[in-house]
Each structure stands twice: as structure tokens, then as C-alpha cells.
PDB file of N, CA and C in Angstrom:
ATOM      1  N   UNK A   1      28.248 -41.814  -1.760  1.00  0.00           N
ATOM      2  CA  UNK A   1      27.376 -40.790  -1.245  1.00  0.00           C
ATOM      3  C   UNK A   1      26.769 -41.286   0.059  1.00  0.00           C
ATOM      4  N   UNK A   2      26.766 -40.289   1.520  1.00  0.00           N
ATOM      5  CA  UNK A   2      25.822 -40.715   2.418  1.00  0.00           C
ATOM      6  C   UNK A   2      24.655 -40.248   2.554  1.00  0.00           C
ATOM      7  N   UNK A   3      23.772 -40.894   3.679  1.00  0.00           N
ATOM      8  CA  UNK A   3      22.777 -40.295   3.477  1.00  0.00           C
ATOM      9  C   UNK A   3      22.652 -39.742   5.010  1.00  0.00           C
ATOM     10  N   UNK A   4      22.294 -38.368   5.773  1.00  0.00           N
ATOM     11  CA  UNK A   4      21.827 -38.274   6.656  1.00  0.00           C
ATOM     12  C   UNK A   4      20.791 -37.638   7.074  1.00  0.00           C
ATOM     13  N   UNK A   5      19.744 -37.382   8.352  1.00  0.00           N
ATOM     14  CA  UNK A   5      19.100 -37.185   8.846  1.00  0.00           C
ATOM     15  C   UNK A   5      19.183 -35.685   9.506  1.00  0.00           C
ATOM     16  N   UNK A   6      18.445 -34.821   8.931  1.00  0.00           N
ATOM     17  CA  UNK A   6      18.221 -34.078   9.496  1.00  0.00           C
ATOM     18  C   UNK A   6      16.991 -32.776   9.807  1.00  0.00           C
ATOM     19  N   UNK A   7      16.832 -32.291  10.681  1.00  0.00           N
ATOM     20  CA  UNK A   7      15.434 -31.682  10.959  1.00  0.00           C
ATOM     21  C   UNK A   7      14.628 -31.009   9.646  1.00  0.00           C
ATOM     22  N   UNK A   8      13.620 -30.709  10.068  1.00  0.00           N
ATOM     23  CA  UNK A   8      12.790 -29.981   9.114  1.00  0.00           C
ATOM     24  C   UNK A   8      13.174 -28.148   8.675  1.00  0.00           C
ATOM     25  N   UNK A   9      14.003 -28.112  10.089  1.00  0.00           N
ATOM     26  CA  UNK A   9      14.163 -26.541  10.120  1.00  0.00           C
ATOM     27  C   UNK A   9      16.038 -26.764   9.508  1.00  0.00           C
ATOM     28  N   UNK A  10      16.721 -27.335   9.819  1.00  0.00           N
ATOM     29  CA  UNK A  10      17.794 -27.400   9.469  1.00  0.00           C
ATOM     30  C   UNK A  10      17.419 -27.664   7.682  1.00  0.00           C
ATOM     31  N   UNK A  11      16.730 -28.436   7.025  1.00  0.00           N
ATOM     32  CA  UNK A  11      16.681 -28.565   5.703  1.00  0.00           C
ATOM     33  C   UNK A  11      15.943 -27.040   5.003  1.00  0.00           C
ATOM     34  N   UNK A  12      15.241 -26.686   5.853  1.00  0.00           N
ATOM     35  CA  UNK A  12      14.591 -25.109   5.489  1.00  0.00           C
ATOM     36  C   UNK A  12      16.170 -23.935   5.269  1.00  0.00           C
ATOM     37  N   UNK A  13      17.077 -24.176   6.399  1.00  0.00           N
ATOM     38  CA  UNK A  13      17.866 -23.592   6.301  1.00  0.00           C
ATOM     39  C   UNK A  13      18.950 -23.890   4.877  1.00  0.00           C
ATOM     40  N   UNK A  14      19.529 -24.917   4.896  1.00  0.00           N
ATOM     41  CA  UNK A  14      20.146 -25.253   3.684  1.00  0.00           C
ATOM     42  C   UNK A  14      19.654 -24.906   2.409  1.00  0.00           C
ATOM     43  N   UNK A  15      18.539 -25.144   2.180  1.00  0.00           N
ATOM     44  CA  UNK A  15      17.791 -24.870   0.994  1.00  0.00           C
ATOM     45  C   UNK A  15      17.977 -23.171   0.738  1.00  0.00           C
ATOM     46  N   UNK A  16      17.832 -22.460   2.426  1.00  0.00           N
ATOM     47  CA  UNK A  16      17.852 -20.946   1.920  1.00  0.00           C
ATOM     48  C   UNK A  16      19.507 -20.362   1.576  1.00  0.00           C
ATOM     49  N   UNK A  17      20.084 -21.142   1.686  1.00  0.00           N
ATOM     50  CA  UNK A  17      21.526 -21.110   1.614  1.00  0.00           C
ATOM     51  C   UNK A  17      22.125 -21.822   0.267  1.00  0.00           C
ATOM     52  N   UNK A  18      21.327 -22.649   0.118  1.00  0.00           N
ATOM     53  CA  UNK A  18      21.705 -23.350  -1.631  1.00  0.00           C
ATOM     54  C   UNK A  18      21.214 -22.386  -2.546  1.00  0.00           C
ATOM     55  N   UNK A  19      20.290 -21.484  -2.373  1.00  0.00           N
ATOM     56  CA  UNK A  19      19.457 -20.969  -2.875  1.00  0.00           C
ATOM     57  C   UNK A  19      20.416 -19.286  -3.313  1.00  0.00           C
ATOM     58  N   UNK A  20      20.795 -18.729  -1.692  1.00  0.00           N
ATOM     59  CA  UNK A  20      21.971 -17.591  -1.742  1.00  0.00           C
ATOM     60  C   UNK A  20      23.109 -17.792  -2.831  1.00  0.00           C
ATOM     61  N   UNK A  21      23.429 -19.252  -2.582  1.00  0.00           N
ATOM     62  CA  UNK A  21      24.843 -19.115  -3.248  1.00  0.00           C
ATOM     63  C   UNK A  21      24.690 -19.144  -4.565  1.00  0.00           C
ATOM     64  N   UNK A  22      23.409 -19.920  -5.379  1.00  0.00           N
ATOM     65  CA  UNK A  22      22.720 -19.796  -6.607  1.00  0.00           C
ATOM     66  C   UNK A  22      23.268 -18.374  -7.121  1.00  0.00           C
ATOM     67  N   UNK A  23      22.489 -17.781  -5.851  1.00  0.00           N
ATOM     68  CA  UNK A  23      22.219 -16.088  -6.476  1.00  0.00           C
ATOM     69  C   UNK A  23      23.511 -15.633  -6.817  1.00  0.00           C
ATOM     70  N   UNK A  24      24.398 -16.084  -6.181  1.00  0.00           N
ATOM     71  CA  UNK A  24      25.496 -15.041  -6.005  1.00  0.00           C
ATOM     72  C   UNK A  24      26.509 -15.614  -7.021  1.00  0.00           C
ATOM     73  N   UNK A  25      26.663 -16.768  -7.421  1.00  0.00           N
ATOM     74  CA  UNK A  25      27.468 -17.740  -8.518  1.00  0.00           C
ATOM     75  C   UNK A  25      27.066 -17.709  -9.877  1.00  0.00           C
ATOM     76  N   UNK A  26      25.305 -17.639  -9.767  1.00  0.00           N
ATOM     77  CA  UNK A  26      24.537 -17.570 -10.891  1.00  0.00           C
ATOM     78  C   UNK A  26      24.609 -19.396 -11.669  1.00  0.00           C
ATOM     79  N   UNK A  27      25.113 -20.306 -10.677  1.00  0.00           N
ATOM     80  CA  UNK A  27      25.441 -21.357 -11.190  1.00  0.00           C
ATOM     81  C   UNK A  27      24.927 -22.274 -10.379  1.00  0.00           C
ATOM     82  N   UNK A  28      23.771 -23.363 -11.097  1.00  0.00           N
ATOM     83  CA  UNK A  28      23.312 -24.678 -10.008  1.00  0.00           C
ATOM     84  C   UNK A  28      23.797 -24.607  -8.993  1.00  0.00           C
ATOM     85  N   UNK A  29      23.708 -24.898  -7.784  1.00  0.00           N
ATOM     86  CA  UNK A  29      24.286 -25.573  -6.253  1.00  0.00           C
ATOM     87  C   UNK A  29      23.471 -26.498  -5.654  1.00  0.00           C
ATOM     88  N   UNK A  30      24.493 -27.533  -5.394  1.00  0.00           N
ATOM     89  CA  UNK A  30      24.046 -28.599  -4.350  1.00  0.00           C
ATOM     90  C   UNK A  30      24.156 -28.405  -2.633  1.00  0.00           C
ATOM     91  N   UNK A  31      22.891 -29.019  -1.944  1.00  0.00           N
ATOM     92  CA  UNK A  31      23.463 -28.949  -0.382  1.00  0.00           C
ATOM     93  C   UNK A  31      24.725 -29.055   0.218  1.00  0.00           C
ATOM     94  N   UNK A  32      25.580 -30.067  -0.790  1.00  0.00           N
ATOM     95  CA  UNK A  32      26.730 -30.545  -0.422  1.00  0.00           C
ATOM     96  C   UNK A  32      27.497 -28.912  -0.715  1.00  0.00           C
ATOM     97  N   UNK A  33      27.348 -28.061  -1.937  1.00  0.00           N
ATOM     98  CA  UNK A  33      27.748 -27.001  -1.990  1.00  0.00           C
ATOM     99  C   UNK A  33      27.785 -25.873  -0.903  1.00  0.00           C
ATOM    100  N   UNK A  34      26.553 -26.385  -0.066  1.00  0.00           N
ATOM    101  CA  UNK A  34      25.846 -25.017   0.891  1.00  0.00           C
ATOM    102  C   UNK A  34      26.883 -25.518   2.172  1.00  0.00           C
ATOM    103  N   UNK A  35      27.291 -27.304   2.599  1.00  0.00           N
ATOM    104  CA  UNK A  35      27.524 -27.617   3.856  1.00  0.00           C
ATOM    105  C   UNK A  35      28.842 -27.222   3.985  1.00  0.00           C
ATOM    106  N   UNK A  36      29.555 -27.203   2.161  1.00  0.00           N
ATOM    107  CA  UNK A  36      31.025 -26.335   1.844  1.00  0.00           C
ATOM    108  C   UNK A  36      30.987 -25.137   2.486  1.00  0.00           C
ATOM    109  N   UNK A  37      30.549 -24.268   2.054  1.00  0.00           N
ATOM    110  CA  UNK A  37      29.905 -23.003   2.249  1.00  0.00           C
ATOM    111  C   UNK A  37      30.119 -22.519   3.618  1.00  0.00           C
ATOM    112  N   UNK A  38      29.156 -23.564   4.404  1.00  0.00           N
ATOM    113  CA  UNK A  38      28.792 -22.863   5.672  1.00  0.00           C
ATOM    114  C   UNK A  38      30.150 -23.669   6.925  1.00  0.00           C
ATOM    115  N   UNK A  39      31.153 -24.702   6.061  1.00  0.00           N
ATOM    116  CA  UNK A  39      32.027 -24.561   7.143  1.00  0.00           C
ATOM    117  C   UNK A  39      33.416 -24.433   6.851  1.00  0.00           C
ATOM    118  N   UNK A  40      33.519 -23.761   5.040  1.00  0.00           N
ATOM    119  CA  UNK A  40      34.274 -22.686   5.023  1.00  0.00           C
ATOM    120  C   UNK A  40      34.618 -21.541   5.162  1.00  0.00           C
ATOM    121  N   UNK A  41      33.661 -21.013   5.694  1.00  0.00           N
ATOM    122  CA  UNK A  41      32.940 -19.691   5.051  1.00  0.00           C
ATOM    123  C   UNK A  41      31.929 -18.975   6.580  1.00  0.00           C
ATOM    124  N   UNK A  42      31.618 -19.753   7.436  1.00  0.00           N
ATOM    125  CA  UNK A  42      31.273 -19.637   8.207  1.00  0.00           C
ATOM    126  C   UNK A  42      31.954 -18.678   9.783  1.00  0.00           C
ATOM    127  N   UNK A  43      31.545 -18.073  10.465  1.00  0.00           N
ATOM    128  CA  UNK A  43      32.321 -17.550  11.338  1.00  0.00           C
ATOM    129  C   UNK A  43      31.313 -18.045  12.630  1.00  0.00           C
ATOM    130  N   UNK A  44      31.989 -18.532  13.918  1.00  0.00           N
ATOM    131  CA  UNK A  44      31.190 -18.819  14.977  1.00  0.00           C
ATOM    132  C   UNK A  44      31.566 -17.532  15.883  1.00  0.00           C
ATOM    133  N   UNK A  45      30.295 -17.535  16.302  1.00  0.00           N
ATOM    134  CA  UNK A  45      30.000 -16.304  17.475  1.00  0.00           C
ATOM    135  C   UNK A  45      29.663 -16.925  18.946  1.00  0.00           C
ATOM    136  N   UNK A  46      30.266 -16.604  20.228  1.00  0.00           N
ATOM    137  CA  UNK A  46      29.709 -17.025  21.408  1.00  0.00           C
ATOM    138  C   UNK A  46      28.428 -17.073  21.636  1.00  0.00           C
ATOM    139  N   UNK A  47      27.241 -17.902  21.896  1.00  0.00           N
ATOM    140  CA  UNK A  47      26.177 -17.689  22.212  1.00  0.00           C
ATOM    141  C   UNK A  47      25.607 -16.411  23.348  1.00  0.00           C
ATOM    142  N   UNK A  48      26.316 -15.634  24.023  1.00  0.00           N
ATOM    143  CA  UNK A  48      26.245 -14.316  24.973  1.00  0.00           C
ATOM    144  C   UNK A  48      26.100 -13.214  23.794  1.00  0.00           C
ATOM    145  N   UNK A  49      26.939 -13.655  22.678  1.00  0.00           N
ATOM    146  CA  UNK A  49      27.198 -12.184  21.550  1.00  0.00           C
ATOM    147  C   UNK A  49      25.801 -12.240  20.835  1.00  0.00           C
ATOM    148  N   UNK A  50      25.402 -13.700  20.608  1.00  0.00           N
ATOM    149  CA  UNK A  50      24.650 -14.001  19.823  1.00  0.00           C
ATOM    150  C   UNK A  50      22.989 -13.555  20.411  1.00  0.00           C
ATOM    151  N   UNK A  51      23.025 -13.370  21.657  1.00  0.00           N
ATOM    152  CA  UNK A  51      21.857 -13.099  22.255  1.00  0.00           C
ATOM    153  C   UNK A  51      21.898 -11.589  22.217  1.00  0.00           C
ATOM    154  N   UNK A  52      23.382 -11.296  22.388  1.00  0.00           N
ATOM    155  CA  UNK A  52      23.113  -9.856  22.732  1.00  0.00           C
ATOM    156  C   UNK A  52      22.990  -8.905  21.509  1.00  0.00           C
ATOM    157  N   UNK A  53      22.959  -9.585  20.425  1.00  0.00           N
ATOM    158  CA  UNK A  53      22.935  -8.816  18.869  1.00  0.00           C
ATOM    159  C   UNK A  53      21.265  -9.202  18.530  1.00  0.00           C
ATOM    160  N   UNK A  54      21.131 -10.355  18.748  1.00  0.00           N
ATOM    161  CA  UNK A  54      19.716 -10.840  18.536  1.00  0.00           C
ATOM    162  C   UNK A  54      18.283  -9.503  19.504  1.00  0.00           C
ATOM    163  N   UNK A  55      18.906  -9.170  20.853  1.00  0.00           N
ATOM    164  CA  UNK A  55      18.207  -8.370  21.694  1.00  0.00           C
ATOM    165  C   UNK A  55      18.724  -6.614  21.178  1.00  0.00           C
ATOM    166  N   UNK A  56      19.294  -6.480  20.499  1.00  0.00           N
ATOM    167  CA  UNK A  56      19.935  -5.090  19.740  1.00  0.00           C
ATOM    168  C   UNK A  56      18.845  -4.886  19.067  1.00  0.00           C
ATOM    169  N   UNK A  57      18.632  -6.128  18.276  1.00  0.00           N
ATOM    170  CA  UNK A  57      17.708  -6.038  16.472  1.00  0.00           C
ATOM    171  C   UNK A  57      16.407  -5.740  16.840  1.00  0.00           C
ATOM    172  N   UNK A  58      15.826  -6.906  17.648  1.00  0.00           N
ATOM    173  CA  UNK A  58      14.580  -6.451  18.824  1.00  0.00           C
ATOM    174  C   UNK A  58      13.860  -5.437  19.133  1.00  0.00           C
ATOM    175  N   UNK A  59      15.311  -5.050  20.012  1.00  0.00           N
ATOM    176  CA  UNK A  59      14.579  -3.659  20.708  1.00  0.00           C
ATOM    177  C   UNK A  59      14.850  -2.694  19.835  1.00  0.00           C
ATOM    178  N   UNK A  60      15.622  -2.656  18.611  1.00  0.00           N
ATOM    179  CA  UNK A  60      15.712  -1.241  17.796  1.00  0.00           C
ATOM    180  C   UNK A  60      15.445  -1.368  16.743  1.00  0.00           C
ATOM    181  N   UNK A  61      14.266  -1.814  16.428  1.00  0.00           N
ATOM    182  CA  UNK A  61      13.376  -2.057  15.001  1.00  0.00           C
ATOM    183  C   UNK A  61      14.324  -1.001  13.826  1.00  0.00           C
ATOM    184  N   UNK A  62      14.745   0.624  14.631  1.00  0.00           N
ATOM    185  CA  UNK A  62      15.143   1.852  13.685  1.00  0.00           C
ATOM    186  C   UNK A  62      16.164   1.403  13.101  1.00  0.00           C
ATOM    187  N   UNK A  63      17.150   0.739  13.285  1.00  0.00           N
ATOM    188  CA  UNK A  63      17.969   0.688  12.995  1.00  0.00           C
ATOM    189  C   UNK A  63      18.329  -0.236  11.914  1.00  0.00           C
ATOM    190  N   UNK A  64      17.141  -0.851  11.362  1.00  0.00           N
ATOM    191  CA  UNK A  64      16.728  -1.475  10.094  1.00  0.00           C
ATOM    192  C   UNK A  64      16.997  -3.225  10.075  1.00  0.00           C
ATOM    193  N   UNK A  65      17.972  -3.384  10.911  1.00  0.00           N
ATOM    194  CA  UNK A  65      18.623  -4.889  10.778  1.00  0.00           C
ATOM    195  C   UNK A  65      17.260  -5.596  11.247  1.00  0.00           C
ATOM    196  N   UNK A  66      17.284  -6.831  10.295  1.00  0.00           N
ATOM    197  CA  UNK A  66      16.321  -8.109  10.510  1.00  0.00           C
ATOM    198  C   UNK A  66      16.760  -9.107  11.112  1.00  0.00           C
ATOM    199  N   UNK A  67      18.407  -9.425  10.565  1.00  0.00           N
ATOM    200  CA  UNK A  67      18.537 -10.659  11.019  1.00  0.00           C
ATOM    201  C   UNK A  67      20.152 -10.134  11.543  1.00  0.00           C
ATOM    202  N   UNK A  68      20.973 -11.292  12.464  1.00  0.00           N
ATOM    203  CA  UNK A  68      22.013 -11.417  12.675  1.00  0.00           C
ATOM    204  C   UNK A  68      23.113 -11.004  11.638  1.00  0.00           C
ATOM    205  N   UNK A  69      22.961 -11.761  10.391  1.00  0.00           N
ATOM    206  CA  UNK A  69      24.027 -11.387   9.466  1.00  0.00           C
ATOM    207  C   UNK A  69      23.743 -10.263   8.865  1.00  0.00           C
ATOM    208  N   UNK A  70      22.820  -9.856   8.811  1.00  0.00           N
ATOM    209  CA  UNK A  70      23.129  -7.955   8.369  1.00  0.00           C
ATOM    210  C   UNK A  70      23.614  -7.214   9.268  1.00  0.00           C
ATOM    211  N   UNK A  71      23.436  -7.027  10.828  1.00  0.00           N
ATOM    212  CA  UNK A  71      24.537  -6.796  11.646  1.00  0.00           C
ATOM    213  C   UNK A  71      25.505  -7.169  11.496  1.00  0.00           C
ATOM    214  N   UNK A  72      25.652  -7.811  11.777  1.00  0.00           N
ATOM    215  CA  UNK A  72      27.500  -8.787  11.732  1.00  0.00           C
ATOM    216  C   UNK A  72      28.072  -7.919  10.583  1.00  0.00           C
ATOM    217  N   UNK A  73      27.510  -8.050   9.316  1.00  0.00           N
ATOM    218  CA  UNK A  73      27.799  -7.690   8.271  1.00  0.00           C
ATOM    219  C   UNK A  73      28.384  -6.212   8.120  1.00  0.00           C
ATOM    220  N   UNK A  74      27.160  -5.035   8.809  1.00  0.00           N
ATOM    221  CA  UNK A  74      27.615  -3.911   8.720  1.00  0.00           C
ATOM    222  C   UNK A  74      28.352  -3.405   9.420  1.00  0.00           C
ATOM    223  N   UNK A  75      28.951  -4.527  10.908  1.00  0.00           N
ATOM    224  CA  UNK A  75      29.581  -4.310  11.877  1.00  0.00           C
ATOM    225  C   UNK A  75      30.726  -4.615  11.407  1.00  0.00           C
ATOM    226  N   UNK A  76      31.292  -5.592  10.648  1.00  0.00           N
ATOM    227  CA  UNK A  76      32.717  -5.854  10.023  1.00  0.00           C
ATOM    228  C   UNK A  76      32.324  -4.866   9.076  1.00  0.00           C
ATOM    229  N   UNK A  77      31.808  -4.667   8.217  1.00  0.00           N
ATOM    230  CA  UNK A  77      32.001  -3.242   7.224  1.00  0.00           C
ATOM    231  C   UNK A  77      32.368  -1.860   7.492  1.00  0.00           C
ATOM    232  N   UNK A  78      31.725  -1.480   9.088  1.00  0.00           N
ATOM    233  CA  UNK A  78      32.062  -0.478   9.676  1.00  0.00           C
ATOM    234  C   UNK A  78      33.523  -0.322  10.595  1.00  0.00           C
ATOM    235  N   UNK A  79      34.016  -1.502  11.030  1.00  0.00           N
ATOM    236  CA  UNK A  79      35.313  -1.510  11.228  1.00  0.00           C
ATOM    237  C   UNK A  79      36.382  -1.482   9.930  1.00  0.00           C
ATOM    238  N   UNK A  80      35.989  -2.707   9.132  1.00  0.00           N
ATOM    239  CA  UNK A  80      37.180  -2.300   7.929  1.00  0.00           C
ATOM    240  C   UNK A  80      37.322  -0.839   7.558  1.00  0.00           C
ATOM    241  N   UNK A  81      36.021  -0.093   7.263  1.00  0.00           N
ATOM    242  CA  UNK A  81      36.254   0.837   6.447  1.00  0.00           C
ATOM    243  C   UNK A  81      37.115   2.167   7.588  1.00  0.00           C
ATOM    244  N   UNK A  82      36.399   2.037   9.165  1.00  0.00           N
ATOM    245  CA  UNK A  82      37.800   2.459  10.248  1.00  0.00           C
ATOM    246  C   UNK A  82      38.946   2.637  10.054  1.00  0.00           C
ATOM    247  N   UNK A  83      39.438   1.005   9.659  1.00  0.00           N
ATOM    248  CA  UNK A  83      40.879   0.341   9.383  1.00  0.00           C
ATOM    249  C   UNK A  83      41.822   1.409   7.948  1.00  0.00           C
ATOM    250  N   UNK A  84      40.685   1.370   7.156  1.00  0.00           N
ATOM    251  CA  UNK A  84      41.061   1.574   5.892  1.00  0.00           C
ATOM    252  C   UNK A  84      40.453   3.231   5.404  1.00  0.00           C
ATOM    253  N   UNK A  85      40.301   4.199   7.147  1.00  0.00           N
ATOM    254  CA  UNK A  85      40.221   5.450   6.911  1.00  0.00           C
ATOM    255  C   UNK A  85      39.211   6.026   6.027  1.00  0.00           C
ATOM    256  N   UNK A  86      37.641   5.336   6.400  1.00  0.00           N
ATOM    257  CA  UNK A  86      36.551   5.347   5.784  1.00  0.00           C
ATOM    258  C   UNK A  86      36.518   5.364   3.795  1.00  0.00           C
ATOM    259  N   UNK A  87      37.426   4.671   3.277  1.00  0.00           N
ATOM    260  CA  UNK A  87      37.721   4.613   1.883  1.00  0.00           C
ATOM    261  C   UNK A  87      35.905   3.494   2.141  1.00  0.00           C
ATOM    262  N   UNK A  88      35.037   3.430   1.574  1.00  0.00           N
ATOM    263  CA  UNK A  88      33.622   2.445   1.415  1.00  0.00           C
ATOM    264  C   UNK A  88      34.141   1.327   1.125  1.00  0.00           C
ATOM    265  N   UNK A  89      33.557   0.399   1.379  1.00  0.00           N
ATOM    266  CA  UNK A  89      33.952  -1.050   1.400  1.00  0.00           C
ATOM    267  C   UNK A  89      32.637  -1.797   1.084  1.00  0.00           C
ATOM    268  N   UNK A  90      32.379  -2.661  -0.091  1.00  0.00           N
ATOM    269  CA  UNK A  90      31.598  -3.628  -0.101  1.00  0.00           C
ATOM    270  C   UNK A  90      31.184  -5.055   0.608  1.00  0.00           C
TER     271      UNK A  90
END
């Protein structure tokens, strides 16, 4: 086992992510589970996209999104279901 170093906000994050996958497995998880997780499972976005979705959420409180991945989220949901001739998609 190693041991490493890392921020206060990066361990805030993991924890909220050990915590997701809990929910969603219904089964213990370790960090080591969450660091699986986030670089299997993970998708990287250009930092330009990332500002410009971040300044979307901002300025359009209406449109309900809080964070990045509920965009992202309903934005691949709203293309698949395009793809797949509005059949709903989870």
C-alpha cells in the first residue's frame, strides 16, 4: 500500500465520490475504489468547454443545472435520445 499527499479540497472531493458510488452499488467503497472510478469512468473536457458550461450554469440560474455534470449529463442524454429518435434514455 502507498501513501500519498494530497490537498484538503482534493480529499473533500474523493470522499464525495466514495460516498456516490456507495449510493449507487449500495456496497462499502474505498478511495482506492473512487481513484478506479474517476480514471475509468471519467471523461476529460478542454478547459475553454469547461469555462464555457461553467458561465451557461451562472448566467441561467432557469435552467436548473448546479453543477457541470448535470449538464454534461443532460447534454449526452439529449443527444443519445436524438440518435435513438427521442425513444427516453436514462
Amino acid at each position: 500500500m502507498k501513501a500519498i499527499k494530497i490537498t484538503d479540497d482534493a480529499h473533500a472531493r474523493l470522499t464525495n465520490i466514495t460516498g456516490l458510488l456507495m449510493a449507487k452499488s449500495r456496497k462499502p467503497q474505498t478511495y482506492a475504489d473512487a481513484v478506479q472510478a474517476l480514471t475509468t469512468q471519467a471523461i476529460l473536457l478542454p478547459e475553454e468547454m469547461i469555462s464555457h458550461i461553467q458561465e451557461v450554469i451562472s448566467n441561467n440560474k432557469d435552467l436548473g443545472y448546479t453543477t457541470i455534470e448535470e449538464f454534461v449529463k443532460a447534454a449526452v442524454r439529449g443527444k443519445l435520445e436524438a440518435v435513438f429518435k427521442g425513444r427516453v434514455l436514462s
